[in-house]
PDB file of N, CA and C in Angstrom:
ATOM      1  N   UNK A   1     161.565-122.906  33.016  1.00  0.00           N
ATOM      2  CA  UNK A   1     161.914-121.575  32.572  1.00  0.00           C
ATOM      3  C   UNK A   1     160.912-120.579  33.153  1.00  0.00           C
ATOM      4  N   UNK A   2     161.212-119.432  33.820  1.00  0.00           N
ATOM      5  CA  UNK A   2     160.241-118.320  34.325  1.00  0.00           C
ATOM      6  C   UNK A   2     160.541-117.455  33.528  1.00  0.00           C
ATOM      7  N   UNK A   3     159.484-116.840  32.907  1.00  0.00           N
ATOM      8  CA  UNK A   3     159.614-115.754  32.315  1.00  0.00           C
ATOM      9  C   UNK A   3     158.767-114.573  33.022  1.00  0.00           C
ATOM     10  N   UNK A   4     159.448-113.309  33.071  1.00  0.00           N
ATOM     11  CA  UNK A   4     158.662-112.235  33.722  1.00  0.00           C
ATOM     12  C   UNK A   4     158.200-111.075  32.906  1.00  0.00           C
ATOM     13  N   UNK A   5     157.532-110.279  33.031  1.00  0.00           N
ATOM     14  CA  UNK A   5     156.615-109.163  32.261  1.00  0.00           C
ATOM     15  C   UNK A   5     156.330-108.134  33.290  1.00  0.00           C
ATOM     16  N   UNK A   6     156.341-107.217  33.127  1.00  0.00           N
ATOM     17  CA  UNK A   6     156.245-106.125  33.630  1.00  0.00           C
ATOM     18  C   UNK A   6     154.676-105.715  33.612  1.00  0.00           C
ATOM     19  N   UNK A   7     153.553-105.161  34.455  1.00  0.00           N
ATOM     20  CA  UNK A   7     153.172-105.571  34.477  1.00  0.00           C
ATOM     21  C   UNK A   7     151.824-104.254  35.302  1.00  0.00           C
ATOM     22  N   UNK A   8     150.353-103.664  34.833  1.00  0.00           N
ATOM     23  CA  UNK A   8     150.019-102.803  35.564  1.00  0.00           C
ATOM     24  C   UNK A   8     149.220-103.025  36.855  1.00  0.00           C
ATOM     25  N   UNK A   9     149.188-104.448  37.186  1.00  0.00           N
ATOM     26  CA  UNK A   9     148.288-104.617  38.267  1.00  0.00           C
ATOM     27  C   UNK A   9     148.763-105.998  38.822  1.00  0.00           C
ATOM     28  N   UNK A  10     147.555-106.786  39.416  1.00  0.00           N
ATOM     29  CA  UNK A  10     147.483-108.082  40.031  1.00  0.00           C
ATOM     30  C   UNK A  10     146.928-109.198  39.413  1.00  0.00           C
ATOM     31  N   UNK A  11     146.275-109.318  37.958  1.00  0.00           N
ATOM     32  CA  UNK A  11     145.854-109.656  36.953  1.00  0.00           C
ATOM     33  C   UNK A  11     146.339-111.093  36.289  1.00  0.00           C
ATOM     34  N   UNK A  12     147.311-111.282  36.773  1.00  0.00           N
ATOM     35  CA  UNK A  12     147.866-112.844  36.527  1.00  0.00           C
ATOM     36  C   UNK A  12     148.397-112.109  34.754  1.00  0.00           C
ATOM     37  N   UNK A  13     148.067-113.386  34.345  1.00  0.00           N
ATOM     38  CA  UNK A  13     148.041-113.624  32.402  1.00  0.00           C
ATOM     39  C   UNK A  13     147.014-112.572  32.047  1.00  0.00           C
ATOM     40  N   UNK A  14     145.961-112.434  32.520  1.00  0.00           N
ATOM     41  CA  UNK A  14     145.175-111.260  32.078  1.00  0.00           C
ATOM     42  C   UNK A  14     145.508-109.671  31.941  1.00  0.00           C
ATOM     43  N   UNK A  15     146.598-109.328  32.840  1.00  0.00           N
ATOM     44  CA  UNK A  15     147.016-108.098  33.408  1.00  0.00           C
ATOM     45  C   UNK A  15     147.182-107.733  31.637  1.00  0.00           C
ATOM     46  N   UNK A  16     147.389-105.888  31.844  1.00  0.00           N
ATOM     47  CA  UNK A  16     148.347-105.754  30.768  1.00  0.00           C
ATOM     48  C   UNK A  16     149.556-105.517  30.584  1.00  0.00           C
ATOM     49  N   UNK A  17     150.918-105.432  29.911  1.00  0.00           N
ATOM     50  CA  UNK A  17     151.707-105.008  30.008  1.00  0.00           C
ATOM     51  C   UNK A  17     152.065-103.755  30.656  1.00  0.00           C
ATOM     52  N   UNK A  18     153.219-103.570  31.077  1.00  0.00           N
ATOM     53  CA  UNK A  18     153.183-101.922  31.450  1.00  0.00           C
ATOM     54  C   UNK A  18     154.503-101.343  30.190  1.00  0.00           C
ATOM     55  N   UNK A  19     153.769-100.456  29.722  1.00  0.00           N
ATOM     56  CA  UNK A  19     155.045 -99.764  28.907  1.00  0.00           C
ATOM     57  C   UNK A  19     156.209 -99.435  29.379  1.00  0.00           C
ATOM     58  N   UNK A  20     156.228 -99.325  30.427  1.00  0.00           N
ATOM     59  CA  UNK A  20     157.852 -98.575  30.958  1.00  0.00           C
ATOM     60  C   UNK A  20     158.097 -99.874  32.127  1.00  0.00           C
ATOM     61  N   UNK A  21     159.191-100.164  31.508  1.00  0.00           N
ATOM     62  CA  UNK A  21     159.891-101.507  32.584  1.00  0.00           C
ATOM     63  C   UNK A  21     159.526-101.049  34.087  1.00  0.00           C
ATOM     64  N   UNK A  22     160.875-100.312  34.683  1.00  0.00           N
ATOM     65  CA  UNK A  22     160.819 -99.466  35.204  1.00  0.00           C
ATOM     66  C   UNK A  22     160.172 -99.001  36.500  1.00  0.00           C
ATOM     67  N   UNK A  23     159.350 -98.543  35.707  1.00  0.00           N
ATOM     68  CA  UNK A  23     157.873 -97.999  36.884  1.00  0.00           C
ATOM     69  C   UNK A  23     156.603 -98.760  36.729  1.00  0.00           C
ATOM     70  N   UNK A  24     156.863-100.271  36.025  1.00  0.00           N
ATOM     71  CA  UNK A  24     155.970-101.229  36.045  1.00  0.00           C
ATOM     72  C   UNK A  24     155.173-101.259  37.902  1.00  0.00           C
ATOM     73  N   UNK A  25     153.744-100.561  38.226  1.00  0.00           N
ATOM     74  CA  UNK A  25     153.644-101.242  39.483  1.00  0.00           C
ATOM     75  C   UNK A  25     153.731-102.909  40.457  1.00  0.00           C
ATOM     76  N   UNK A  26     154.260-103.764  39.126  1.00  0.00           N
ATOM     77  CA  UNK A  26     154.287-104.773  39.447  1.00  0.00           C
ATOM     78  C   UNK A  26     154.902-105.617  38.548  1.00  0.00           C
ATOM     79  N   UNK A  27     155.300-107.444  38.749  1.00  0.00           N
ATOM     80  CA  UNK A  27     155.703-107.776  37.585  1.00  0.00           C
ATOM     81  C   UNK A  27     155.333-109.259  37.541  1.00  0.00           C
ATOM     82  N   UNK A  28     155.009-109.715  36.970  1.00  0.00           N
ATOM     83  CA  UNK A  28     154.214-111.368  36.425  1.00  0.00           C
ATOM     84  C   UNK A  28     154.902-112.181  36.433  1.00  0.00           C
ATOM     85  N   UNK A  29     155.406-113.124  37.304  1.00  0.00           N
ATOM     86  CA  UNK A  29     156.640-113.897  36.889  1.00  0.00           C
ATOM     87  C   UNK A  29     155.510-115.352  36.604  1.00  0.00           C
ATOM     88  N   UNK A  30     155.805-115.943  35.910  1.00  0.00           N
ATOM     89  CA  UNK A  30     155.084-117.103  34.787  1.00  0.00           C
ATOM     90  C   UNK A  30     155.897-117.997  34.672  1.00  0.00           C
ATOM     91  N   UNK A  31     155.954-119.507  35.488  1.00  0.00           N
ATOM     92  CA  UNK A  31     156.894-120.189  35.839  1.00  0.00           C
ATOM     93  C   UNK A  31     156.232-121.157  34.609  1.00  0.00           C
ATOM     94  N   UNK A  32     156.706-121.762  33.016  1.00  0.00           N
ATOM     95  CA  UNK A  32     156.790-122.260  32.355  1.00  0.00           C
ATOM     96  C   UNK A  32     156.383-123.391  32.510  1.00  0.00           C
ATOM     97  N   UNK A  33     157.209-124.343  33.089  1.00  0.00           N
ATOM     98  CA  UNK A  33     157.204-125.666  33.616  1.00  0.00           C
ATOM     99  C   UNK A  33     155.980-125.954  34.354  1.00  0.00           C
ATOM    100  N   UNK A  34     155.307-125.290  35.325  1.00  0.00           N
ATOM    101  CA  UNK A  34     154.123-125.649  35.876  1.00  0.00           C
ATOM    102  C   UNK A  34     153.315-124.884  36.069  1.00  0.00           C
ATOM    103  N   UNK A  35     153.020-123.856  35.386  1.00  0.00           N
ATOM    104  CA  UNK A  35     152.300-122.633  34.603  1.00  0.00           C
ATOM    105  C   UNK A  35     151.349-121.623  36.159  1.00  0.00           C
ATOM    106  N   UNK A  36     152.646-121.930  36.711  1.00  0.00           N
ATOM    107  CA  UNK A  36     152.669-121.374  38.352  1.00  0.00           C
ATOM    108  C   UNK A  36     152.779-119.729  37.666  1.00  0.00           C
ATOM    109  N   UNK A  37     151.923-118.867  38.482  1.00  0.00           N
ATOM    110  CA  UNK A  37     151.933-117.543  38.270  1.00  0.00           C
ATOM    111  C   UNK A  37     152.110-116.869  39.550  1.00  0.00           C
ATOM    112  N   UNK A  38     153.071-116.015  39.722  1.00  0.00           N
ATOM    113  CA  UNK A  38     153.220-115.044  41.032  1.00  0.00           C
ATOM    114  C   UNK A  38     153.445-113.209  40.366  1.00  0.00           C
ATOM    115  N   UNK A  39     152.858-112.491  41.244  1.00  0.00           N
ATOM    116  CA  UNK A  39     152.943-111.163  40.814  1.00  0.00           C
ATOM    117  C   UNK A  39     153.612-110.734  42.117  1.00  0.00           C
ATOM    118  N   UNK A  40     154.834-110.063  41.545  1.00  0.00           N
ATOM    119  CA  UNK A  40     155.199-109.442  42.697  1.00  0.00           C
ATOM    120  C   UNK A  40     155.205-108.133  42.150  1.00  0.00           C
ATOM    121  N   UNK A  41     155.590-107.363  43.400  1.00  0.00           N
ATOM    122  CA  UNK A  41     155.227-105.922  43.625  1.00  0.00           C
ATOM    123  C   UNK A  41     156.462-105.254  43.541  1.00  0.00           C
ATOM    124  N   UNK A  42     156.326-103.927  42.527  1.00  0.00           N
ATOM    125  CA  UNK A  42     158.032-103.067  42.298  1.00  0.00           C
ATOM    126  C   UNK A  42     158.394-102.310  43.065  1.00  0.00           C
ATOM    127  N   UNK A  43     159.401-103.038  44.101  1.00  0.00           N
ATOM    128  CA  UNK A  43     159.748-102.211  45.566  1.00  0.00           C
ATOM    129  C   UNK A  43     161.142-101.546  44.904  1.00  0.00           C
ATOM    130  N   UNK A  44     161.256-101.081  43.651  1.00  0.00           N
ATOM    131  CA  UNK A  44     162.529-100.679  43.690  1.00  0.00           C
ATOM    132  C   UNK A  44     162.900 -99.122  43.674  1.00  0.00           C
ATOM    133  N   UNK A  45     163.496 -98.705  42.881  1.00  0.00           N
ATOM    134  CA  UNK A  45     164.142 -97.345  43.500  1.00  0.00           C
ATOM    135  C   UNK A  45     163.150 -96.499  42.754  1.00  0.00           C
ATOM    136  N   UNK A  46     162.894 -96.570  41.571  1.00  0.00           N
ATOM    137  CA  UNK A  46     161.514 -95.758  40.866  1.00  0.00           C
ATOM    138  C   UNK A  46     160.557 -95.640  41.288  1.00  0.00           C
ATOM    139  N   UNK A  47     160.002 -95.993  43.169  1.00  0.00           N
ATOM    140  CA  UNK A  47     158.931 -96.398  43.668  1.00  0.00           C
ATOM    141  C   UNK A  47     159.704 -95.778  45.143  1.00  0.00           C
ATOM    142  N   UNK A  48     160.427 -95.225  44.823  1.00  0.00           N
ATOM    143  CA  UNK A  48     161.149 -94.832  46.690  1.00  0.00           C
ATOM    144  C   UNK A  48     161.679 -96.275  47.443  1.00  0.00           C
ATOM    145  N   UNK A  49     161.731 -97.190  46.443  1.00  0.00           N
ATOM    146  CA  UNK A  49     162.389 -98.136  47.673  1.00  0.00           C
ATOM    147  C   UNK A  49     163.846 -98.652  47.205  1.00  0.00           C
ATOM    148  N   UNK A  50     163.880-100.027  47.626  1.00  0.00           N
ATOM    149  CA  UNK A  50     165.723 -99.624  47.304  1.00  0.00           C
ATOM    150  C   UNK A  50     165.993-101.140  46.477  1.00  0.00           C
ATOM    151  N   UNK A  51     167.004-100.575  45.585  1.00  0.00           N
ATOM    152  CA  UNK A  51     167.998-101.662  45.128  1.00  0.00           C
ATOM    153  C   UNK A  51     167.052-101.192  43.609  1.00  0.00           C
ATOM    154  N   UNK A  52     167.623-101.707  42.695  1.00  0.00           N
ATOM    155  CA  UNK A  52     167.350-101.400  40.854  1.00  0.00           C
ATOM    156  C   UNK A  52     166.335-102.727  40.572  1.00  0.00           C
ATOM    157  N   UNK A  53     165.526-102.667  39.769  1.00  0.00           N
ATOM    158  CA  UNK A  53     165.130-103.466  39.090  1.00  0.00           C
ATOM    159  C   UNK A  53     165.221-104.899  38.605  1.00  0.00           C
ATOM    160  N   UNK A  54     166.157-104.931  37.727  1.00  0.00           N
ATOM    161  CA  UNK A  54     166.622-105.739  37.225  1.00  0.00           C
ATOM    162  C   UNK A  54     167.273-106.736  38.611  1.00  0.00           C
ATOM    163  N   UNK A  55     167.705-106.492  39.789  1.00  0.00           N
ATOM    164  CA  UNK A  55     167.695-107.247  40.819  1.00  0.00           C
ATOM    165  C   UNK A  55     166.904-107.706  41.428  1.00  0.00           C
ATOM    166  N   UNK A  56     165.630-106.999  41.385  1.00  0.00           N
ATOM    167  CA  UNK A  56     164.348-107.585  42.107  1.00  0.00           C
ATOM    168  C   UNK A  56     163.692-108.571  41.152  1.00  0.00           C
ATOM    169  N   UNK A  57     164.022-108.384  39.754  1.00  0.00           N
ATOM    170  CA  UNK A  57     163.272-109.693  38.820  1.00  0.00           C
ATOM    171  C   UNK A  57     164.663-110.973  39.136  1.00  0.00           C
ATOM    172  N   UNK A  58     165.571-110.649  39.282  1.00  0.00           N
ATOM    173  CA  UNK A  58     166.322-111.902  39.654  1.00  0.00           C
ATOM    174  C   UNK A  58     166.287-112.845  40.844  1.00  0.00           C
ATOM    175  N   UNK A  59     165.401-111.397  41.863  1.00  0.00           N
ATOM    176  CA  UNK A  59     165.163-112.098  42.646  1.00  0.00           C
ATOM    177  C   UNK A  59     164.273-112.794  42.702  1.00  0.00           C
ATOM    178  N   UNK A  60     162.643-112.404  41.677  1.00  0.00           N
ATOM    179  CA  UNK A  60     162.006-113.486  41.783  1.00  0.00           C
ATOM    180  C   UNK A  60     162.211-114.664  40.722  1.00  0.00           C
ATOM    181  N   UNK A  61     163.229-115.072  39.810  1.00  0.00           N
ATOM    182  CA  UNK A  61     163.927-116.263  39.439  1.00  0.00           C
ATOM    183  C   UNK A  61     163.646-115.954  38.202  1.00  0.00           C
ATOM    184  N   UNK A  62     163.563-114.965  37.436  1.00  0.00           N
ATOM    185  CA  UNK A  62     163.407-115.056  36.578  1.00  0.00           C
ATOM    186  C   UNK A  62     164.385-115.399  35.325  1.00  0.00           C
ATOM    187  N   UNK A  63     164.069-115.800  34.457  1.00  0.00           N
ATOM    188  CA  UNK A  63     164.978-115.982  33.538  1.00  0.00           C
ATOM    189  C   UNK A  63     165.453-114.835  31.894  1.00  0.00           C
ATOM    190  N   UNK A  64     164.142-114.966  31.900  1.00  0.00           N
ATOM    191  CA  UNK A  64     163.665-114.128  30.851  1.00  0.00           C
ATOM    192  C   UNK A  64     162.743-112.737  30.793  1.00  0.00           C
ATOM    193  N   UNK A  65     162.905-112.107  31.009  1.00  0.00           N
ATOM    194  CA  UNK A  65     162.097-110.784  30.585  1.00  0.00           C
ATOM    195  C   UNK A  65     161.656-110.267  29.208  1.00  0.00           C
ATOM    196  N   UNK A  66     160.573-110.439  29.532  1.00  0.00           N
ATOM    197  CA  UNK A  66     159.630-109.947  28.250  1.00  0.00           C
ATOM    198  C   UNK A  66     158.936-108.258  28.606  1.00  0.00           C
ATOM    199  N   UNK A  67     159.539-107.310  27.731  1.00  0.00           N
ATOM    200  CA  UNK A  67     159.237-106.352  28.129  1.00  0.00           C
ATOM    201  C   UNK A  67     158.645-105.218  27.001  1.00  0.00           C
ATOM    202  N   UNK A  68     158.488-103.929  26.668  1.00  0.00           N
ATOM    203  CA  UNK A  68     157.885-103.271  25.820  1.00  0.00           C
ATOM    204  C   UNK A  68     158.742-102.647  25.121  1.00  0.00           C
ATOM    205  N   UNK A  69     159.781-102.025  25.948  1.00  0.00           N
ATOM    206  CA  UNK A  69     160.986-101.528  25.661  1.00  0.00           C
ATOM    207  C   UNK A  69     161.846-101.065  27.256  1.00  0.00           C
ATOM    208  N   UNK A  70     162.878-100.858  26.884  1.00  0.00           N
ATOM    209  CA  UNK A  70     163.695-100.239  28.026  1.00  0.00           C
ATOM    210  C   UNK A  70     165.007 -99.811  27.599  1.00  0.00           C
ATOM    211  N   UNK A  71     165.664 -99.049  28.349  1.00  0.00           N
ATOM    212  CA  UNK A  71     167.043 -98.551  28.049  1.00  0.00           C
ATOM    213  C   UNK A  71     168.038 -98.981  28.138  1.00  0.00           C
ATOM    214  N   UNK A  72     169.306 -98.841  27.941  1.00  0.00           N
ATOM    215  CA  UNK A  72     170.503 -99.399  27.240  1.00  0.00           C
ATOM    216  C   UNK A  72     171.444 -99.811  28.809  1.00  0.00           C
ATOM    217  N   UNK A  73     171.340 -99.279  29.542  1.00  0.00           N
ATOM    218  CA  UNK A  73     171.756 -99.578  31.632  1.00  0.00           C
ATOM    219  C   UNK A  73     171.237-100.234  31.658  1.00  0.00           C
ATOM    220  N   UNK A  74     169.658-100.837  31.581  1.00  0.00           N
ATOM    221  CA  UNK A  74     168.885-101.768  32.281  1.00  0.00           C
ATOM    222  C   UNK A  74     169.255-102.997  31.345  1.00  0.00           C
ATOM    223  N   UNK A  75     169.365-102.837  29.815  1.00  0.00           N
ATOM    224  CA  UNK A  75     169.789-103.722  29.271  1.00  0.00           C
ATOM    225  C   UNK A  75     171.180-104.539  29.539  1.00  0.00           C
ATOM    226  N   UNK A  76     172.177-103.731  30.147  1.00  0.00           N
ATOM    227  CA  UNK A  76     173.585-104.249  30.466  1.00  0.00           C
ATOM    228  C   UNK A  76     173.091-104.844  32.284  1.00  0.00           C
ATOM    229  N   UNK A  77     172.403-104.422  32.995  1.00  0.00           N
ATOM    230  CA  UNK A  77     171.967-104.662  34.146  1.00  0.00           C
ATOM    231  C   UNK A  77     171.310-105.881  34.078  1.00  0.00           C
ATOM    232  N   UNK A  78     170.465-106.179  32.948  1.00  0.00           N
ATOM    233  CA  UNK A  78     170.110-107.964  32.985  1.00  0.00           C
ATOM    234  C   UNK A  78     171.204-108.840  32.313  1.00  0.00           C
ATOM    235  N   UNK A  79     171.901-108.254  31.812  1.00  0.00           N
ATOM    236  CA  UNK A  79     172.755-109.116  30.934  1.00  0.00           C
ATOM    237  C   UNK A  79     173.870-109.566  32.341  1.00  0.00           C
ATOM    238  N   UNK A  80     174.584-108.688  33.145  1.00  0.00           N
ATOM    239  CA  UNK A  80     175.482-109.174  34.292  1.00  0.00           C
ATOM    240  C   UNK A  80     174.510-110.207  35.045  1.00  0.00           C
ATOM    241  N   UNK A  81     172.959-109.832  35.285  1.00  0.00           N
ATOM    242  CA  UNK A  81     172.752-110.876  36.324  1.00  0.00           C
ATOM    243  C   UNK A  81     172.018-112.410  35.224  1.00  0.00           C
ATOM    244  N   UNK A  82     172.435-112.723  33.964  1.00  0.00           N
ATOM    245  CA  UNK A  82     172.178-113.577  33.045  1.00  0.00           C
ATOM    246  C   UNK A  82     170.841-113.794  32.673  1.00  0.00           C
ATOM    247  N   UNK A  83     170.203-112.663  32.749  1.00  0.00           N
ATOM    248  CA  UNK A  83     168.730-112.452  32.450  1.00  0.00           C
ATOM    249  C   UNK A  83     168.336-112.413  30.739  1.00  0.00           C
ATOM    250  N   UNK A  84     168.277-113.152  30.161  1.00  0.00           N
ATOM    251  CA  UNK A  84     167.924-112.530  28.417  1.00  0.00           C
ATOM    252  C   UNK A  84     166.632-111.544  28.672  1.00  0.00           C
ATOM    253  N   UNK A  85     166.633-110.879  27.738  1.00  0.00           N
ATOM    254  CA  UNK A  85     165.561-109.900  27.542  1.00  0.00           C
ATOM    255  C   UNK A  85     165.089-109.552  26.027  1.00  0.00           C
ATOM    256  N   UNK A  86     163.762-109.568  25.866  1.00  0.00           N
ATOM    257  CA  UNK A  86     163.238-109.277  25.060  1.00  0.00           C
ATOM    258  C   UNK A  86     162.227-108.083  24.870  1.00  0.00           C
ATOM    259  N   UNK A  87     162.091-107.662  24.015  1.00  0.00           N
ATOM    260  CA  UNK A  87     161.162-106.285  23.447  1.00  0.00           C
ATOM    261  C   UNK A  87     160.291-105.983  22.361  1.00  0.00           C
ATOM    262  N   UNK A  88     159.083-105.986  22.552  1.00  0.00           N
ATOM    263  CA  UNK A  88     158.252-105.490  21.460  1.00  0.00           C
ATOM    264  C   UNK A  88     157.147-106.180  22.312  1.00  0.00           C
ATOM    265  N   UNK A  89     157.187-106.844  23.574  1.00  0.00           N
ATOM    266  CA  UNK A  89     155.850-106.870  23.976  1.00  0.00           C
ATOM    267  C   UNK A  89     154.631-105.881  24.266  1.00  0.00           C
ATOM    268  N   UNK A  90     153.468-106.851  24.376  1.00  0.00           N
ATOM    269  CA  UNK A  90     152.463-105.529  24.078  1.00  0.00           C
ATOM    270  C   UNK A  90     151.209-106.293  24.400  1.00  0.00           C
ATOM    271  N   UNK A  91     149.964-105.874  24.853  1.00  0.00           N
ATOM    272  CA  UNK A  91     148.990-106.622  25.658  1.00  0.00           C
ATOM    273  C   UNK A  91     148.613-106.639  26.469  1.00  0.00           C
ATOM    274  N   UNK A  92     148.305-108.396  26.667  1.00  0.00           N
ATOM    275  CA  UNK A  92     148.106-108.983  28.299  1.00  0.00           C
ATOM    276  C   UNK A  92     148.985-109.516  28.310  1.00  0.00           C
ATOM    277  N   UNK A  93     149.597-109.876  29.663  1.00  0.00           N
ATOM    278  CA  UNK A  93     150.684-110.657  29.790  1.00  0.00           C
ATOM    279  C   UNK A  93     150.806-112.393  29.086  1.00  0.00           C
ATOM    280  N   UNK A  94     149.820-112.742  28.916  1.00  0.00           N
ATOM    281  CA  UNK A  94     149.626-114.083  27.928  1.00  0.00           C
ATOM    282  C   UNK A  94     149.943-113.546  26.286  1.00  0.00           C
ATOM    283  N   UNK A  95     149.223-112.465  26.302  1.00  0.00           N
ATOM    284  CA  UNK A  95     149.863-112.185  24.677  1.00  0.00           C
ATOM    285  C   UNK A  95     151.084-112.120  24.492  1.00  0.00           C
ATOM    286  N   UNK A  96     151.759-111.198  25.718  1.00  0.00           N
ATOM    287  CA  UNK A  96     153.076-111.412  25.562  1.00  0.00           C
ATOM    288  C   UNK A  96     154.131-112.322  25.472  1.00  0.00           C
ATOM    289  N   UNK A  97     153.785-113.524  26.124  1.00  0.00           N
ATOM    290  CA  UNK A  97     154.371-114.942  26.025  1.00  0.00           C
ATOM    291  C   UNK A  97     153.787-115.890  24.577  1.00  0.00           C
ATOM    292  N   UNK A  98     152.634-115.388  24.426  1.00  0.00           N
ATOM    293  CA  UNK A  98     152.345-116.098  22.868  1.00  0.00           C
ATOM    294  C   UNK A  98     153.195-115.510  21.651  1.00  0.00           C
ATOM    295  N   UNK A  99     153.601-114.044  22.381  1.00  0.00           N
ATOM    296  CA  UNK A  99     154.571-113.142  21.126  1.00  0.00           C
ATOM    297  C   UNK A  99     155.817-113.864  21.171  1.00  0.00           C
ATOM    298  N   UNK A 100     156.111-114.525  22.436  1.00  0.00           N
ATOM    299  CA  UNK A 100     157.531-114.554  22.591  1.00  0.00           C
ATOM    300  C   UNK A 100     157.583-116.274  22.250  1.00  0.00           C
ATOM    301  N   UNK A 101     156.433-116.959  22.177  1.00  0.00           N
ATOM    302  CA  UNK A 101     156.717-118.259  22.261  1.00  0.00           C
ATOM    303  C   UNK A 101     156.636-118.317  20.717  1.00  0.00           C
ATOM    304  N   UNK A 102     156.278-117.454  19.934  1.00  0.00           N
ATOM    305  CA  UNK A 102     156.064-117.349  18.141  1.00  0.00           C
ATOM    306  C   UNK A 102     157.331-116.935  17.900  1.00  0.00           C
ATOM    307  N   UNK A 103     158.133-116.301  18.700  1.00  0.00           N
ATOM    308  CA  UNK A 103     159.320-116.116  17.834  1.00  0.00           C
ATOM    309  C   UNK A 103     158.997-114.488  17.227  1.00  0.00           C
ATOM    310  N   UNK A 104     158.132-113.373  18.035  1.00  0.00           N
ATOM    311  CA  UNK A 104     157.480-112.328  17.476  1.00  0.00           C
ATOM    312  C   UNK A 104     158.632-111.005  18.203  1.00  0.00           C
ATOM    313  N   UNK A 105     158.997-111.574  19.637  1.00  0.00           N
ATOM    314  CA  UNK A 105     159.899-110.538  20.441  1.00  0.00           C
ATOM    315  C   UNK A 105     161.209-110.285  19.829  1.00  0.00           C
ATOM    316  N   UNK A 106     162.114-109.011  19.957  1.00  0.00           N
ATOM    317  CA  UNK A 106     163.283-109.118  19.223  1.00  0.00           C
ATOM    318  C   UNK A 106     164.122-109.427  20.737  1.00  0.00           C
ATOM    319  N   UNK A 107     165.600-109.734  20.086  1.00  0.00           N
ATOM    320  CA  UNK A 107     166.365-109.615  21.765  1.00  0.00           C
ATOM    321  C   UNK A 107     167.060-107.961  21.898  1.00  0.00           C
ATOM    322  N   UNK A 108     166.413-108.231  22.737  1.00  0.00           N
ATOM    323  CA  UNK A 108     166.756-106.163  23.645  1.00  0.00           C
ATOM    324  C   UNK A 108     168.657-106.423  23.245  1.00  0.00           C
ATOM    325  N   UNK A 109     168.785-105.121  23.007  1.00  0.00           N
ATOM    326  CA  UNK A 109     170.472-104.146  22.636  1.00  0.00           C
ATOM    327  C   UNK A 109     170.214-103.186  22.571  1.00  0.00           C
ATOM    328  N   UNK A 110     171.410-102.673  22.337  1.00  0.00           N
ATOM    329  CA  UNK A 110     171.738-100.884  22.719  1.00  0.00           C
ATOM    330  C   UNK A 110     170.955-100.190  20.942  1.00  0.00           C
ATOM    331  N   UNK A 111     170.707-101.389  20.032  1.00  0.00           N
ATOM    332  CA  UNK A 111     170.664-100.757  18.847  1.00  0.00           C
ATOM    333  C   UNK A 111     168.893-100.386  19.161  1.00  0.00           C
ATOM    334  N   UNK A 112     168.336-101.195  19.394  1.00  0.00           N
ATOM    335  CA  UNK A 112     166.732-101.129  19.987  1.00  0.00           C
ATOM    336  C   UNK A 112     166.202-100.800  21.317  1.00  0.00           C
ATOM    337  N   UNK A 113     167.657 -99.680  21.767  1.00  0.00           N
ATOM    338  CA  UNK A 113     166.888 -99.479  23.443  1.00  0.00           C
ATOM    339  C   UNK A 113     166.540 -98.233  23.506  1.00  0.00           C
ATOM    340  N   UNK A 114     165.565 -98.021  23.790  1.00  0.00           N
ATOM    341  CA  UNK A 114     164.572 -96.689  23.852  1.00  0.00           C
ATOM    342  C   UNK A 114     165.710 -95.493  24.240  1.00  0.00           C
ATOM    343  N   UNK A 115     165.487 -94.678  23.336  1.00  0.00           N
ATOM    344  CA  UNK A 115     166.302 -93.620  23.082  1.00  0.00           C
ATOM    345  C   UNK A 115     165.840 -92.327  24.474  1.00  0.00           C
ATOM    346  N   UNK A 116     165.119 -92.499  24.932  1.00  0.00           N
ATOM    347  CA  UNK A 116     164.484 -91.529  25.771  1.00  0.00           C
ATOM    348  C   UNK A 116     164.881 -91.755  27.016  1.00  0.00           C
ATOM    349  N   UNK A 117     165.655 -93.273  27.376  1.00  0.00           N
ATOM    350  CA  UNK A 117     165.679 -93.859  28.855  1.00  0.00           C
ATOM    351  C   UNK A 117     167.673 -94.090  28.658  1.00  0.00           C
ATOM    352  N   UNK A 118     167.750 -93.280  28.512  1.00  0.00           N
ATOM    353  CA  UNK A 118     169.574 -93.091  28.449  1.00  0.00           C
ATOM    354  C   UNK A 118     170.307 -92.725  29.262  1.00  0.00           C
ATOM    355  N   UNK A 119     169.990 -93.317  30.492  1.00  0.00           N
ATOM    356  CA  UNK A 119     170.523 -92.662  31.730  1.00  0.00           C
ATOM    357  C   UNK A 119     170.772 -93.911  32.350  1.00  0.00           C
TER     358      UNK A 119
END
């Protein structure tokens, strides 16, 4: 299972979260199974480059997104490419997987998606 986090630097498990999916400069993908860590870099359209988000975490295999919050598009945007997503992370990116491995994250919907990112 890979789970990814959004993410403000190059920091591995140490990094911290980034509050806004989004314009995360980067994102933690945390391969479960062999506690393989890769950070890739957010080449997407919030950054001048191309293609959305939620495609570039699929592209790096992710399964799961663990995130802080995000909006109700990006939420239907992981759901087509079979991404679950979760929200209320907060931290380092290890806290965030200890939130999510406790059973602490809720699952992201339109009822809990940041009211400010409605576009």
């Amino acid at each position: 299972m890979k789970l990814c986090i959004p993410s403000l630097g190059n920091g591995g498990l140490e990094d911290l979260v980034s509050e806004h999916f989004g314009r995360a400069p980067t994102f933690t993908v945390v391969d479960m199974t062999n506690n393989e860590v890769n950070v890739v870099e957010n080449t997407g359209e919030h950054f001048g480059g191309v293609g959305n988000t939620p495609e570039l975490v699929a592209g790096a295999g992710a399964e799961i997104m663990l995130c802080s919050g995000l909006g109700p598009r990006a939420i239907s945007a992981f759901e087509q490419l079979g991404i679950e997503v979760y929200v209320g992370a907060s931290g380092t990116v290890k806290d965030a997987i200890n939130a999510f491995q406790a059973g602490k994250l809720a699952e992201a919907s339109d009822a809990n998606a940041c009211q400010s990112h409605r576009h």
